[in-house]
C-alpha atoms as a PDB file:
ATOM      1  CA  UNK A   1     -68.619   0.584 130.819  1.00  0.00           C
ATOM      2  CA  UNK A   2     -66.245   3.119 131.642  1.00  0.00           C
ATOM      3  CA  UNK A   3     -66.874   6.179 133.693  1.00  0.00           C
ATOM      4  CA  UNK A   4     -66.255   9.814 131.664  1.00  0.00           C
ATOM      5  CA  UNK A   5     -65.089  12.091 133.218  1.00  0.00           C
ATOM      6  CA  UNK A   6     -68.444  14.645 133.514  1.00  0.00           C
ATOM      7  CA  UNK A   7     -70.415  11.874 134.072  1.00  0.00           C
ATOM      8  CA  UNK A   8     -72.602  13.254 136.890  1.00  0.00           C
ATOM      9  CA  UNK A   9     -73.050  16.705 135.109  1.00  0.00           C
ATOM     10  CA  UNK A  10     -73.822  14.652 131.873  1.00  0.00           C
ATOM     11  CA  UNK A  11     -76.717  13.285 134.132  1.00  0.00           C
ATOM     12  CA  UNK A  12     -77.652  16.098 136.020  1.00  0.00           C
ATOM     13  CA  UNK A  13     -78.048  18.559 132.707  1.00  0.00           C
ATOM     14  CA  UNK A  14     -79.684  15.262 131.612  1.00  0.00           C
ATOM     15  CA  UNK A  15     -82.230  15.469 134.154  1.00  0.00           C
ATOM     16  CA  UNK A  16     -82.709  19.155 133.917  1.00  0.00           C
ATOM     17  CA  UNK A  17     -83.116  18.623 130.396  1.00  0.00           C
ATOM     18  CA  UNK A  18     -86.226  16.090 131.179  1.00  0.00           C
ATOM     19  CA  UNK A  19     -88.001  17.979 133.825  1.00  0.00           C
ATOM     20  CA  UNK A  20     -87.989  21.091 131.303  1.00  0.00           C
ATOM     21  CA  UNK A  21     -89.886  18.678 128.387  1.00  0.00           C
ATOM     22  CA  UNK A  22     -92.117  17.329 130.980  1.00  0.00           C
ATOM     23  CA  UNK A  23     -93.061  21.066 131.336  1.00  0.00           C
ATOM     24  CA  UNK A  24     -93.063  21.624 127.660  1.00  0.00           C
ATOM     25  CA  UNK A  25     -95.880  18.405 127.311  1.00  0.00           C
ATOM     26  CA  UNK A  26     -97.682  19.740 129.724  1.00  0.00           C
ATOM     27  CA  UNK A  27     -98.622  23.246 128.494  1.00  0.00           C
ATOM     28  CA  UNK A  28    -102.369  22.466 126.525  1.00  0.00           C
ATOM     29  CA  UNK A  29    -101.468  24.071 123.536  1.00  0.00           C
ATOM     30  CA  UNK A  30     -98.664  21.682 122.418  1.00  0.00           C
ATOM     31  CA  UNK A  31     -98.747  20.360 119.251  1.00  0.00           C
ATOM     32  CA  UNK A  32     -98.965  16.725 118.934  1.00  0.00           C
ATOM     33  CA  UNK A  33     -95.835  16.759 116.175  1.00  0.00           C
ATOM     34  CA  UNK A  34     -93.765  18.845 118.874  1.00  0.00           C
ATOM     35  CA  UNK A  35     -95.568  16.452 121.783  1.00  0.00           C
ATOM     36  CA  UNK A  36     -93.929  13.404 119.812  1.00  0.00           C
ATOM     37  CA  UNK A  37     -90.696  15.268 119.273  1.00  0.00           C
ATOM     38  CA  UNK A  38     -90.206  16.086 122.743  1.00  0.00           C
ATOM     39  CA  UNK A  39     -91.467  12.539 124.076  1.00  0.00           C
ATOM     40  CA  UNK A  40     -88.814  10.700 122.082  1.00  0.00           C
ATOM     41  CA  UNK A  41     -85.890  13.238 123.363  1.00  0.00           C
ATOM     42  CA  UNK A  42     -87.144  12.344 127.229  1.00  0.00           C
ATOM     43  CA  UNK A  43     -86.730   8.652 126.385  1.00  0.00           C
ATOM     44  CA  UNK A  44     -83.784   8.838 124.917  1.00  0.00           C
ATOM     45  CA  UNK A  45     -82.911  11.655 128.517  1.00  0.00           C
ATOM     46  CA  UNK A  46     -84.368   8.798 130.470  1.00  0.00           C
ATOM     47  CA  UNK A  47     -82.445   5.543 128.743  1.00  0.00           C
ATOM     48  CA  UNK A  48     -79.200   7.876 129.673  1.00  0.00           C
ATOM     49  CA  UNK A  49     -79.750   8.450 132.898  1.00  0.00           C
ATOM     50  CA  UNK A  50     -80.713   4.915 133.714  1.00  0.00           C
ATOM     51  CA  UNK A  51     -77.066   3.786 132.451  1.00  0.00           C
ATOM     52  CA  UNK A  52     -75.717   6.115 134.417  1.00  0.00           C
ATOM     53  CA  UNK A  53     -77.885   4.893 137.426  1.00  0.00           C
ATOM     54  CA  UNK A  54     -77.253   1.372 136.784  1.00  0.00           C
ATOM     55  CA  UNK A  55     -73.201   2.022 135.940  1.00  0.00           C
ATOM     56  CA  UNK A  56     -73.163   3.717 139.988  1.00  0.00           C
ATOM     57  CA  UNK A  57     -75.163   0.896 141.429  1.00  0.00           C
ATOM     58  CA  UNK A  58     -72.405  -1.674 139.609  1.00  0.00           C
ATOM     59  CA  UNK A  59     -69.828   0.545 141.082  1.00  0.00           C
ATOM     60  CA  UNK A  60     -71.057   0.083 144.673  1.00  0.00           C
ATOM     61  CA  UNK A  61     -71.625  -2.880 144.793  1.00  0.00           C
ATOM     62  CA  UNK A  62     -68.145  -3.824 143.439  1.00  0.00           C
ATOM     63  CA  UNK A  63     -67.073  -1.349 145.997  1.00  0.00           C
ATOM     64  CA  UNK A  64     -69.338  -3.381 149.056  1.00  0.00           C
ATOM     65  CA  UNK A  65     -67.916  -6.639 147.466  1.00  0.00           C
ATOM     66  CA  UNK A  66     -63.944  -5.579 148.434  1.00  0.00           C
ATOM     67  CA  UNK A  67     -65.004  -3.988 151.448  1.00  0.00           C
ATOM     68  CA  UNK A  68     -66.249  -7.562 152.471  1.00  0.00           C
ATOM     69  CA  UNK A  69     -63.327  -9.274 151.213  1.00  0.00           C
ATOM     70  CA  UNK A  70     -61.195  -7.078 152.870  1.00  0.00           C
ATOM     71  CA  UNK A  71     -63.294  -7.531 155.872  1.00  0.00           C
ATOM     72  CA  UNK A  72     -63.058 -11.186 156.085  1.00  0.00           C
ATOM     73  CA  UNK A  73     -59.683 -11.230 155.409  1.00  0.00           C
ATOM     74  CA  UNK A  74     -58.742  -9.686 158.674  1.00  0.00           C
END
């Protein structure tokens, strides 16, 4: 997977973006058709941000990996 460019804003709009539909499904006079509407956009928010979670963690720890190497080389 390759990193764009505005990958952290992607996932911080992302985020900002979820917490405003959890706040949306929370209000008691949702509809369930808008309920369903917004609950599919958060897991679709949420499957994005995990990728971008899981692409950093992959990153750092191929990061760790060479610092080791490099480590154990000298």
């Amino acid at each position: 997977m390759k990193k764009k460019p505005d990958q952290q804003a992607d996932f911080e709009s992302n985020l900002v973006k979820l917490e405003a539909i959890i706040s949306s499904i929370d209000q008691p006079d949702i509809s369930i058709e808008n309920l369903l509407k917004q609950y599919e956009e958060g897991v679709k928010l949420l499957d994005q941000c995990k990728k971008t979670l899981n692409f950093a963690q992959n990153k750092i720890e191929e990061l760790q990996s060479i610092m080791i190497e490099k480590e154990a080389a000298s």
